[in-house]
Protein backbone atom coordinates (compact mmCIF):
# COMPACT_ATOMS: atom_id res chain seq x y z
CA UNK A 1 8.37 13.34 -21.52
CA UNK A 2 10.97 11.29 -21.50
CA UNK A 3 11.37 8.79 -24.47
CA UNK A 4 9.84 4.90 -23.93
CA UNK A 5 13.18 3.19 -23.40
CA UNK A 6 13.14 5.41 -19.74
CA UNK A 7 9.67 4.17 -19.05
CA UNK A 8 8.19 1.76 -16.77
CA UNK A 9 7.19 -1.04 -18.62
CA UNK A 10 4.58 -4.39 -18.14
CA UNK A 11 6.56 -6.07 -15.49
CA UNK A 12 8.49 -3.28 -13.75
CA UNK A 13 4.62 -1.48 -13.39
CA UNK A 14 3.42 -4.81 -12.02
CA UNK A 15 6.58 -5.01 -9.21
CA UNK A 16 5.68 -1.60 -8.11
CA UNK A 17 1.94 -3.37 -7.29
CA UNK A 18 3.02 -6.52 -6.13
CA UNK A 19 6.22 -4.74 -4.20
CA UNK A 20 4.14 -1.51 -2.75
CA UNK A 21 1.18 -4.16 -1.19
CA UNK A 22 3.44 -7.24 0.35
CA UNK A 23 5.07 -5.16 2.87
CA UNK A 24 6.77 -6.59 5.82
CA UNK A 25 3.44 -6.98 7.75
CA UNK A 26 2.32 -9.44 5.09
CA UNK A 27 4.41 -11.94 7.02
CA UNK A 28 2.58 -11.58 10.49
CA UNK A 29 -0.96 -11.43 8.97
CA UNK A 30 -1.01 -15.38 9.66
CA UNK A 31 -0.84 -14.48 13.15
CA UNK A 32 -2.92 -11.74 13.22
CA UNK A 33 -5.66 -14.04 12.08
CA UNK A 34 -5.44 -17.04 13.86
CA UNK A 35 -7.42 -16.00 16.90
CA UNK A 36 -10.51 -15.97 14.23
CA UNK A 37 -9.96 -19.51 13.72
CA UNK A 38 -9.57 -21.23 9.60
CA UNK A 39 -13.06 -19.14 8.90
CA UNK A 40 -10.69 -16.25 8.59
CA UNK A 41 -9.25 -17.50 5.09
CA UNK A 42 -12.60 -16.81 4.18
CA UNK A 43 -12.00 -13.41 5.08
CA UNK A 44 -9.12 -13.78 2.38
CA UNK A 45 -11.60 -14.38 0.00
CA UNK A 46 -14.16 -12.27 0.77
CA UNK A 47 -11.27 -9.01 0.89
CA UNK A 48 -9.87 -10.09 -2.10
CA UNK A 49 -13.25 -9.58 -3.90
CA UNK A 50 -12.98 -6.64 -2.67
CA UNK A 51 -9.95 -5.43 -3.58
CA UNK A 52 -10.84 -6.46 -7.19
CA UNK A 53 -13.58 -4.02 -7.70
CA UNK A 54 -11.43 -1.52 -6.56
CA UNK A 55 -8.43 -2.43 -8.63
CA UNK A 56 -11.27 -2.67 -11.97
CA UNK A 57 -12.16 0.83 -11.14
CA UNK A 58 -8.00 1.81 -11.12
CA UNK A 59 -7.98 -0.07 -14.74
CA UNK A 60 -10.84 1.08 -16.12
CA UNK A 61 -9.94 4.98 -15.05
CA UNK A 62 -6.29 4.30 -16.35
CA UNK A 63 -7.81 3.21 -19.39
CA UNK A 64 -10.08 6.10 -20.06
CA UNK A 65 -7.31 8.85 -18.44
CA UNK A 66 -4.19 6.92 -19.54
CA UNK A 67 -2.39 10.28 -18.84
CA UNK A 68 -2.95 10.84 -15.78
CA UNK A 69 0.13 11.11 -13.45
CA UNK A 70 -0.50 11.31 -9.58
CA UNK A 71 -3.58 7.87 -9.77
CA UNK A 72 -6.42 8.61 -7.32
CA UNK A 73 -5.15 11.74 -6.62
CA UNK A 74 -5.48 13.21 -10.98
CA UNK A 75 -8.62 11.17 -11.16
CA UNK A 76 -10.74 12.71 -8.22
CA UNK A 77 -9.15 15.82 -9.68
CA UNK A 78 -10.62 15.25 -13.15
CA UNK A 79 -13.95 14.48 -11.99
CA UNK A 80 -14.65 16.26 -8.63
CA UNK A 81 -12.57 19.30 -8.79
CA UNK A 82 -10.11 20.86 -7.40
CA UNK A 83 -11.19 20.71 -3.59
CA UNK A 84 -11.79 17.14 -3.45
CA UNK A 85 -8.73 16.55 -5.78
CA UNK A 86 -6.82 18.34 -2.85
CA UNK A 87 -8.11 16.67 -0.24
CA UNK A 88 -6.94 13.27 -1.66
CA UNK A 89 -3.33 14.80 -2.06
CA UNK A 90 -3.27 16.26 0.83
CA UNK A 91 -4.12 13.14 3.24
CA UNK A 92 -2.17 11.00 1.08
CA UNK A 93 0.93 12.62 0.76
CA UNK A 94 0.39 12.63 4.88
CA UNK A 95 -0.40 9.16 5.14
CA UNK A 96 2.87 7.71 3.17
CA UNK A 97 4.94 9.68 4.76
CA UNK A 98 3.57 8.07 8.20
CA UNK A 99 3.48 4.28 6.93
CA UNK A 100 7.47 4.51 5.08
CA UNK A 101 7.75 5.52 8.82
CA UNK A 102 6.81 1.96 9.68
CA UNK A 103 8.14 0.08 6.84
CA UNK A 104 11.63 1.56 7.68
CA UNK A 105 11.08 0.61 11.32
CA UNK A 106 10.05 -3.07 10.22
CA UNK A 107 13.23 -3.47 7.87
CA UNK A 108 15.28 -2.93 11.06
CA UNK A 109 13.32 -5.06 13.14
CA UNK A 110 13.96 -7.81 10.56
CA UNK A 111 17.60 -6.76 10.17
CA UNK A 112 18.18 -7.66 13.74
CA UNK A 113 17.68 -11.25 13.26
CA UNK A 114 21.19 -11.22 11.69
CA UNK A 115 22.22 -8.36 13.85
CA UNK A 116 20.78 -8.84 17.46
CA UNK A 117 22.20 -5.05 18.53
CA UNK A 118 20.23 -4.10 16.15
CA UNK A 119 17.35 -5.26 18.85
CA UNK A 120 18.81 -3.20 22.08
CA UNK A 121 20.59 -0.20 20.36
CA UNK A 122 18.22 2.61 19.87
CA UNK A 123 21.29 5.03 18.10
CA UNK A 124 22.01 1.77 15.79
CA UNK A 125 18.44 1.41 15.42
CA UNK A 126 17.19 4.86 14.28
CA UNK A 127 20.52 5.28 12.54
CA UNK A 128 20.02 2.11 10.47
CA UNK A 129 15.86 3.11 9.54
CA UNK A 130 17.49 6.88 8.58
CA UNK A 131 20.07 5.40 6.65
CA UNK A 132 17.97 3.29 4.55
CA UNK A 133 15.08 6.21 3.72
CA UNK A 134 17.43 8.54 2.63
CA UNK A 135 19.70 6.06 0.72
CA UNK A 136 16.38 5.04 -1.36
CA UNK A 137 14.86 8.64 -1.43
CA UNK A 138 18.39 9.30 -3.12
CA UNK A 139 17.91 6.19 -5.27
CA UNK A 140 14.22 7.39 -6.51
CA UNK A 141 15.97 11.15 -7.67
CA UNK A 142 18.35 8.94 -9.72
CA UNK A 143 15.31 8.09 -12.46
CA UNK A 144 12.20 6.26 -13.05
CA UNK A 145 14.13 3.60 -14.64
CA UNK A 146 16.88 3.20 -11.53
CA UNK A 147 13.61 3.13 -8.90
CA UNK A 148 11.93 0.22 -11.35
CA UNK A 149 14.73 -1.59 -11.54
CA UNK A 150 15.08 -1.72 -7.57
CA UNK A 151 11.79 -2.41 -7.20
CA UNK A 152 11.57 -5.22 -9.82
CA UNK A 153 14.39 -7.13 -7.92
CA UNK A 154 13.13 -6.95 -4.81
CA UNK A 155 10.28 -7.88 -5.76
CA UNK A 156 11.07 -11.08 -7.19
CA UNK A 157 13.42 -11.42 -3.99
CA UNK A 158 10.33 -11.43 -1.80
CA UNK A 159 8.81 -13.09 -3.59
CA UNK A 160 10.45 -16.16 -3.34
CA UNK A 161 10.22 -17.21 0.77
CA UNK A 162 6.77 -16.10 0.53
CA UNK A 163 6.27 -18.59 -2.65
CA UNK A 164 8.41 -21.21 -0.72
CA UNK A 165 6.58 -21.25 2.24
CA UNK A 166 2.90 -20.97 0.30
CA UNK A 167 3.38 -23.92 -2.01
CA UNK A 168 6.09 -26.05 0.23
CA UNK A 169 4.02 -25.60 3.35
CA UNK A 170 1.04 -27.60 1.66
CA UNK A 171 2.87 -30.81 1.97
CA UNK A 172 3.10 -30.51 5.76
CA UNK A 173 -0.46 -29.77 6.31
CA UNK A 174 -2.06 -31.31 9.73
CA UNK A 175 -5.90 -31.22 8.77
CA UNK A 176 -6.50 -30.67 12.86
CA UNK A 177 -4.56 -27.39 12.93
CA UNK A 178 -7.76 -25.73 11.01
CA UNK A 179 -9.94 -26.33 14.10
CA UNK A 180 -11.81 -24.61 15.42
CA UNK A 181 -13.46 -23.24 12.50
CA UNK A 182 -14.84 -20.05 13.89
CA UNK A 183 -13.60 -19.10 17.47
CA UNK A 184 -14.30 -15.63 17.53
CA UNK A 185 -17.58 -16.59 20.01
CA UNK A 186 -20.02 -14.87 16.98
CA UNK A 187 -22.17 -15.72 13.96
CA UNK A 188 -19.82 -16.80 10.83
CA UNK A 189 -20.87 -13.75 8.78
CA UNK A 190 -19.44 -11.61 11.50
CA UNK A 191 -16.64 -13.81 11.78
CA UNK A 192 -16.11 -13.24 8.31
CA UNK A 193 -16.20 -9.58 7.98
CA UNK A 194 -14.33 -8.47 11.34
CA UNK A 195 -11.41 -11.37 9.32
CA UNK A 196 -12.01 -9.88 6.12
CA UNK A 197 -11.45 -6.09 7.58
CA UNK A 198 -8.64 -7.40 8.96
CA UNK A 199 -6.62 -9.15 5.95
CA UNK A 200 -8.04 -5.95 3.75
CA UNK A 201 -4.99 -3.97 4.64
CA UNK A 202 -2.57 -6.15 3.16
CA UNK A 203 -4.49 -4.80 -0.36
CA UNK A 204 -3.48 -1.23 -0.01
CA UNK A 205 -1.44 -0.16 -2.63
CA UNK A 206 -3.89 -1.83 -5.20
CA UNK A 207 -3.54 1.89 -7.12
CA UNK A 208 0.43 2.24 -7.31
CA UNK A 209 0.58 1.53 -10.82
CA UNK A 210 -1.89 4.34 -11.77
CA UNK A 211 0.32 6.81 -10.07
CA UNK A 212 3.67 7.44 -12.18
CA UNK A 213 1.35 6.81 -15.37
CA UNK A 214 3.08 9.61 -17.14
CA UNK A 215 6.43 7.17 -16.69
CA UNK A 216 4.45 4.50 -17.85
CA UNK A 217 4.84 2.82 -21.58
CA UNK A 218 1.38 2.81 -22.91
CA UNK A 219 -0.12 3.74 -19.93
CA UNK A 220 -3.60 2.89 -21.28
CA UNK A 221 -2.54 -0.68 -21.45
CA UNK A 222 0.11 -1.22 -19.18
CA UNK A 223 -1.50 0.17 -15.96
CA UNK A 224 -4.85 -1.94 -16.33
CA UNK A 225 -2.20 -4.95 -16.59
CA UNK A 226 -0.23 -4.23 -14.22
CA UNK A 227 -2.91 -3.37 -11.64
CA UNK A 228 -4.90 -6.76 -12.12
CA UNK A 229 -1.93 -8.68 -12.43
CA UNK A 230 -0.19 -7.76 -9.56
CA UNK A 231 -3.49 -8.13 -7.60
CA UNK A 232 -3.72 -11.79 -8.80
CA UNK A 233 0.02 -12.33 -7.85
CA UNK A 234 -0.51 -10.98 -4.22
CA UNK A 235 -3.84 -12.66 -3.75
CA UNK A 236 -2.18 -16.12 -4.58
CA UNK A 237 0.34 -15.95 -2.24
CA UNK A 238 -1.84 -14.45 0.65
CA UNK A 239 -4.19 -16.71 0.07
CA UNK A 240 -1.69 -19.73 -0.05
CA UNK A 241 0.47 -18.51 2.46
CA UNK A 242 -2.17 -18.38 4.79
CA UNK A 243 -3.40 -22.03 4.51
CA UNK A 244 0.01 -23.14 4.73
CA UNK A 245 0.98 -21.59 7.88
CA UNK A 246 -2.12 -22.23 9.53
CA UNK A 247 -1.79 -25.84 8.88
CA UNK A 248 1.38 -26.55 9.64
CA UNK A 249 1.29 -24.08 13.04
CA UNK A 250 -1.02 -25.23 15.41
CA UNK A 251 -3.52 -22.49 16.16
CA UNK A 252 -2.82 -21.24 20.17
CA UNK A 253 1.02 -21.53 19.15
CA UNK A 254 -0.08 -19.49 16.09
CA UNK A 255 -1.85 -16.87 17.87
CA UNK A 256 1.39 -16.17 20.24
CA UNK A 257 3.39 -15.88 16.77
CA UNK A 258 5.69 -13.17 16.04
CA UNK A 259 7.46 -14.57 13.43
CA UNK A 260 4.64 -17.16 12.11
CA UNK A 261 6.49 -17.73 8.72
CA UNK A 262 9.62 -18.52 9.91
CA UNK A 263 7.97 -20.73 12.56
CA UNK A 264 6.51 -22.37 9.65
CA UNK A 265 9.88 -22.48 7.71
CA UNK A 266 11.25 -23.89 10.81
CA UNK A 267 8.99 -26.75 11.01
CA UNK A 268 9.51 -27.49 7.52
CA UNK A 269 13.53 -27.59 7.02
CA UNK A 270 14.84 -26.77 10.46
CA UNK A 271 16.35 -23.80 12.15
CA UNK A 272 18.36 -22.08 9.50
CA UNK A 273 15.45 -21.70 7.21
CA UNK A 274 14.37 -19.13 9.92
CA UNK A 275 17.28 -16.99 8.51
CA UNK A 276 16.05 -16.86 4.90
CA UNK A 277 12.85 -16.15 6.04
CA UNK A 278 13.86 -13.44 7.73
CA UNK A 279 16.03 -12.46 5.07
CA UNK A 280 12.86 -12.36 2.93
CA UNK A 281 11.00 -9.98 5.48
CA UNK A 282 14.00 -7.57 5.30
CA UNK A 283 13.84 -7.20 1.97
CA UNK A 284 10.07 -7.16 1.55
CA UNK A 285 10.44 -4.00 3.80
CA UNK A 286 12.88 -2.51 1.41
CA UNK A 287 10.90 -2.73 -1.33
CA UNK A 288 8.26 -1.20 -0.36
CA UNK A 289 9.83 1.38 1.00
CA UNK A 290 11.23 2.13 -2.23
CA UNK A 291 7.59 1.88 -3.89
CA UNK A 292 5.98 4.01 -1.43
CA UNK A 293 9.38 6.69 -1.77
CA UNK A 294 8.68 6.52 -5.66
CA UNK A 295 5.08 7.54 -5.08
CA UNK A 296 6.24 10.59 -2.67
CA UNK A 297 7.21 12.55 -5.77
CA UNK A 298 4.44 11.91 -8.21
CA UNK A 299 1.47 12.63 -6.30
CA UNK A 300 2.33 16.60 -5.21
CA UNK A 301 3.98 16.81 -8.76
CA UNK A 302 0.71 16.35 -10.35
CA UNK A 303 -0.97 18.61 -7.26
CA UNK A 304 1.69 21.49 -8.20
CA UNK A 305 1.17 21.62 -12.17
CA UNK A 306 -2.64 21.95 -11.59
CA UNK A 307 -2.02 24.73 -9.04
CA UNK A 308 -2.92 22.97 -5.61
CA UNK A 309 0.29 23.02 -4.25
CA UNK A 310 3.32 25.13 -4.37
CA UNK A 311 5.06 25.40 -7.77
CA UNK A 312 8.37 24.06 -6.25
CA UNK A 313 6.88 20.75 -5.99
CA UNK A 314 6.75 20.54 -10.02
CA UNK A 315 10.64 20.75 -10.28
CA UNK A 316 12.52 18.32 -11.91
CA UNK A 317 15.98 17.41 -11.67
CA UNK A 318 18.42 16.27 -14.52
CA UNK A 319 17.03 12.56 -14.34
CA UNK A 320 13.01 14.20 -14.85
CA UNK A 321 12.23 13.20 -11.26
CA UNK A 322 9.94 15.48 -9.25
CA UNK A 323 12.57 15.57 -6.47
CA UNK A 324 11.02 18.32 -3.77
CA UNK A 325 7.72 15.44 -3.13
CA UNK A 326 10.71 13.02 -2.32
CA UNK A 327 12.93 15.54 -0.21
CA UNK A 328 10.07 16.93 2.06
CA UNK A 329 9.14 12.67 2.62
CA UNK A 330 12.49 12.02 3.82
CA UNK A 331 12.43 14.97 6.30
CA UNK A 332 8.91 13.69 7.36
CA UNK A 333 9.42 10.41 7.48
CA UNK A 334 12.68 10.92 9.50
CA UNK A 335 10.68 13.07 11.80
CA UNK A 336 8.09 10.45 12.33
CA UNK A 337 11.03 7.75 13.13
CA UNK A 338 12.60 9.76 15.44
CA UNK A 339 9.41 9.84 17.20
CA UNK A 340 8.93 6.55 17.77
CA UNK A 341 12.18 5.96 19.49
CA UNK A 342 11.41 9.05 21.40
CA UNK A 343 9.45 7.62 24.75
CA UNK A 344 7.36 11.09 25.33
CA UNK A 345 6.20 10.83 21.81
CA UNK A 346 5.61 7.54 21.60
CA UNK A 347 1.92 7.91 21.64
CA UNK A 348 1.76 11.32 19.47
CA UNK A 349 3.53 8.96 17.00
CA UNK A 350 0.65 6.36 17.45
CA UNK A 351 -1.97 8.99 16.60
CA UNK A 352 -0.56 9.79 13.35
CA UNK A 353 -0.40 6.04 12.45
CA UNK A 354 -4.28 5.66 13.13
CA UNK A 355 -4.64 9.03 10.55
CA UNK A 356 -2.51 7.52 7.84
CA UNK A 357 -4.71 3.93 8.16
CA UNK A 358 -8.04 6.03 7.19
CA UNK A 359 -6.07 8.49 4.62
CA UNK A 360 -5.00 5.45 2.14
CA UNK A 361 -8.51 4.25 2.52
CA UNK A 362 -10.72 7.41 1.29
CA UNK A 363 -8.85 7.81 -1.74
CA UNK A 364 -10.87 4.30 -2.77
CA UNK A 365 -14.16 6.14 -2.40
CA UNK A 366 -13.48 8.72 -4.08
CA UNK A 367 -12.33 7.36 -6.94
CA UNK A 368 -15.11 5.03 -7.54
CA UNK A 369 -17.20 7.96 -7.48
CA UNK A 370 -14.73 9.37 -10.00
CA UNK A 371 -14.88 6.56 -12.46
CA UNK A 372 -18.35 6.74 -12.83
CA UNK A 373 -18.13 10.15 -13.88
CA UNK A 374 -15.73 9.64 -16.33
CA UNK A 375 -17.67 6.80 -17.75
CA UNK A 376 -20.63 9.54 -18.30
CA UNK A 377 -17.94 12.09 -19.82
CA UNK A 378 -16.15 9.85 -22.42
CA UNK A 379 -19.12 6.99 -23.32
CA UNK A 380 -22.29 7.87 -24.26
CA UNK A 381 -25.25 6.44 -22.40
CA UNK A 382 -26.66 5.13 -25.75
CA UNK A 383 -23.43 2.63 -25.63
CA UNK A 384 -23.74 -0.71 -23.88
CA UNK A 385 -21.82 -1.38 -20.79
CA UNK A 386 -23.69 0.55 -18.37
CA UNK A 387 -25.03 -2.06 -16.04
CA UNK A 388 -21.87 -2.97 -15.82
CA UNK A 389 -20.24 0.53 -14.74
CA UNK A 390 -23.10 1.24 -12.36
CA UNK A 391 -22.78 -2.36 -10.64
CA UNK A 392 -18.85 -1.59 -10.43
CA UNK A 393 -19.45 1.68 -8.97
CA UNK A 394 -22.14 0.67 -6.25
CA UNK A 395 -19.92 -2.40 -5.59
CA UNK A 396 -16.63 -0.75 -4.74
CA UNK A 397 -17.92 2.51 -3.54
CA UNK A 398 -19.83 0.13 -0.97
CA UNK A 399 -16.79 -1.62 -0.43
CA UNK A 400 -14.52 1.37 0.29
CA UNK A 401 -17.59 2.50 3.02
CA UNK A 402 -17.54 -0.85 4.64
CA UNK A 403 -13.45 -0.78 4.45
CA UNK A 404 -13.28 3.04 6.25
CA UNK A 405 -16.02 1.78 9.10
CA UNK A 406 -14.14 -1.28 9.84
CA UNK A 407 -11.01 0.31 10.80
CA UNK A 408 -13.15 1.71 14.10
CA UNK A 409 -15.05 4.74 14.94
CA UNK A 410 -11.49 6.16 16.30
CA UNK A 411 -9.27 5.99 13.06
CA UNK A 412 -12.23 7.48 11.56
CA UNK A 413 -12.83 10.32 13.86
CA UNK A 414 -8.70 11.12 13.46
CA UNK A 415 -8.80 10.66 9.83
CA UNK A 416 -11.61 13.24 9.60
CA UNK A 417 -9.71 15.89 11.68
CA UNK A 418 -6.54 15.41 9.62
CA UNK A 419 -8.53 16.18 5.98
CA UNK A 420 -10.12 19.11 7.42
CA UNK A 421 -6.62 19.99 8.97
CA UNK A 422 -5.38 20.86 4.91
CA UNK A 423 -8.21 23.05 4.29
CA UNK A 424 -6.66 26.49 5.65
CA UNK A 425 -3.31 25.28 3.47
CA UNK A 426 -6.34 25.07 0.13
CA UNK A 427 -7.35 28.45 1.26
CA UNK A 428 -4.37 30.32 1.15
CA UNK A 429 -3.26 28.27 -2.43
CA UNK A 430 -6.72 29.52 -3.61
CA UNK A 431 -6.22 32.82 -2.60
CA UNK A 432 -2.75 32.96 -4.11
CA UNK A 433 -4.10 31.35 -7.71
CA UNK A 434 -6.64 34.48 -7.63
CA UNK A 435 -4.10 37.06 -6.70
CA UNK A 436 -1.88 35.90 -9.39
CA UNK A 437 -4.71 35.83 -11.85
């Protein structure tokens, strides 16, 4: 292990959080909402509850496996064994790989604000998204400490639009823009939870600080931290964000939105504003596409050193990255790009965004089911704190269900097929552990 001075420490742990969950789509969720009508920043609420039984269970399991590199991934592993431990590697490795697809595709999307060819130039285009995931899969093999760094300062970049537009935007409120309440033609509770299901996405990546953990400075400290507080930080300016836009956009304009915070920005301090928001988008994108590279390496690294995957995935390079997780991204993430600007495979490419949705979903089930587990393994029943664990675990296991069946019967059916697609790859691992017994 390398020494604390080359660890991740409070903050740095809390950008990857913050940085890996405010992705570029963050800034169209506004949009994405409006046709709910103002009930839907109840649906804010209601998915931030949500996400913070799920990111107690991350701190609570970081604090009773503090050394345990690879997050839901090492925890399923400790507590349900080796197939289910796959299973979560397996789809997740998968699933990032498909959704740094999309992040690289949004950072060039936001790029083209500033460089319209950007728009029309499919070469430029998937030149440009290529160019930027192998530049930061090239960063990530530099060293923990290089990937924090570039994470912490984009994070604090992104930050500040977002924080602009969330607190300035409250001063330009128009009380009438929240009307209708509910115009989704159904009761409020539905209106509620189809809203809620909605703004949940912008909570994945809830776990990334439990994943490096063995990079982490006192991981049995820092990760709990890191987790809650960057949950608090993105929940704020969601939360803020969202009533600020909404009241300042009226809500058919809103709906029509593809750039609803720089519309907003707009309104506020006039046309060039839309440039910084913009600005802000791009490098939202970037961030997270470094986050999401970071986590490429970790989670087969801790697959391969408990003999799930192949051994080459446990290599290190001079800097102590697990480089091969990061390498074999790249090539799949370049494949998947290439797809999308590829019109026969546009729809192939579609399908494997619908099985990456479901595949950074299950992991959240699982590992509530883990933590309880643990709980019985390291504190005896005798102690106190029980009701608490076992209303946790009912509470974000049920969660997680309700989460996986509001993404649709389809993304479900998909993300099925793609778990049971690994098992002949478990097989022949198994059967090579034996042999080599």
């Amino acid at each position: 292990m390398a020494p604390s001075d080359k660890k991740l420490g409070l903050w740095t742990t809390t950008s990857l959080v913050v940085g890996n969950m405010i992705g570029a789509g963050v800034f169209l969720m506004p949009a994405a909402l409006a046709s709910y009508g103002s009930v839907s920043l109840l649906g804010w609420i209601f998915s931030g509850i949500g996400a913070f039984l799920i990111a107690r269970v991350f701190a609570n399991l970081s604090k009773m496996l503090p050394a345990a590199t690879g997050g839901p991934y090492a925890y399923t592993h400790h507590s349900l064994g080796d197939f289910a431990g796959f299973l979560i590697a397996w789809g997740y490795y998968i699933s990032t790989a498909c959704a740094n697809a999309v992040i690289s595709i949004s950072f060039v999307g936001a790029l083209s604000t500033f460089f319209p060819i950007l728009a029309y130039n499919n070469t430029l285009e998937i030149s440009t998204a290529l160019g930027a995931t192998w530049f930061l899969s090239w960063v990530n093999t530099r060293g923990i400490t290089t990937s924090g760094r570039v994470q912490l300062l984009t994070t604090i970049l992104k930050l500040t639009p977002l924080f602009i537009v969330a607190v300035g935007g409250l001063f330009f409120i128009r009380l009438e823009n929240f009307h209708p309440f509910n115009s989704t033609g159904t009761s409020t509770f539905a209106a509620i939870s189809i809203s809620a299901s909605t703004a949940l996405y912008a909570f994945v990546g809830v776990e990334s600080a439990t994943i490096p953990a063995g990079s982490v400075a006192d991981p049995g400290k820092t990760i709990a931290r890191a987790t809650m507080l960057g949950l608090l930080v993105a929940t704020i300016v969601y939360l803020l964000g969202s009533i600020s836009v909404m009241g300042i956009i009226p809500p058919k304009q809103l709906q029509i939105s593809v750039t609803p915070y720089a519309d907003a920005a707009v309104v506020m301090w006039g046309n060039n504003a839309r440039y910084w928001v913009s600005g802000g988008i791009a490098i939202a994108a970037f961030g997270a596409l470094n986050g999401w590279t970071l986590m490429q390496g970790q989670i087969p690294f801790a697959a391969a050193n408990d003999k799930l995957l192949p051994s080459v995935f446990a290599k290190r390079n001079k800097a102590g990255v697990p480089y091969v997780g990061i390498l074999v991204s790249a090539v799949l993430v370049s494949i998947f790009i290439s797809m999308n600007y590829t019109k026969g495979l546009v729809e192939q490419y579609k399908f494997l965004l619908l099985l990456a949705t479901l595949t950074t979903l299950v992991p959240y089930a699982f590992c509530a089911a883990a933590y309880i587990i643990a709980r019985i393994e390291k504190v005896s029943f005798k102690a106190s704190g029980w009701l608490s664990a076992i209303v946790l675990f009912v509470l974000a296991f049920s969660f997680s269900l309700w989460a996986i069946w509001g993404i649709g019967q389809e993304a479900v059916a998909l993300g099925f097929l793609l778990l049971l697609a690994g098992i002949p790859f478990y097989a022949l691992i198994i059967y090579k552990n034996k042999k080599g017994a």
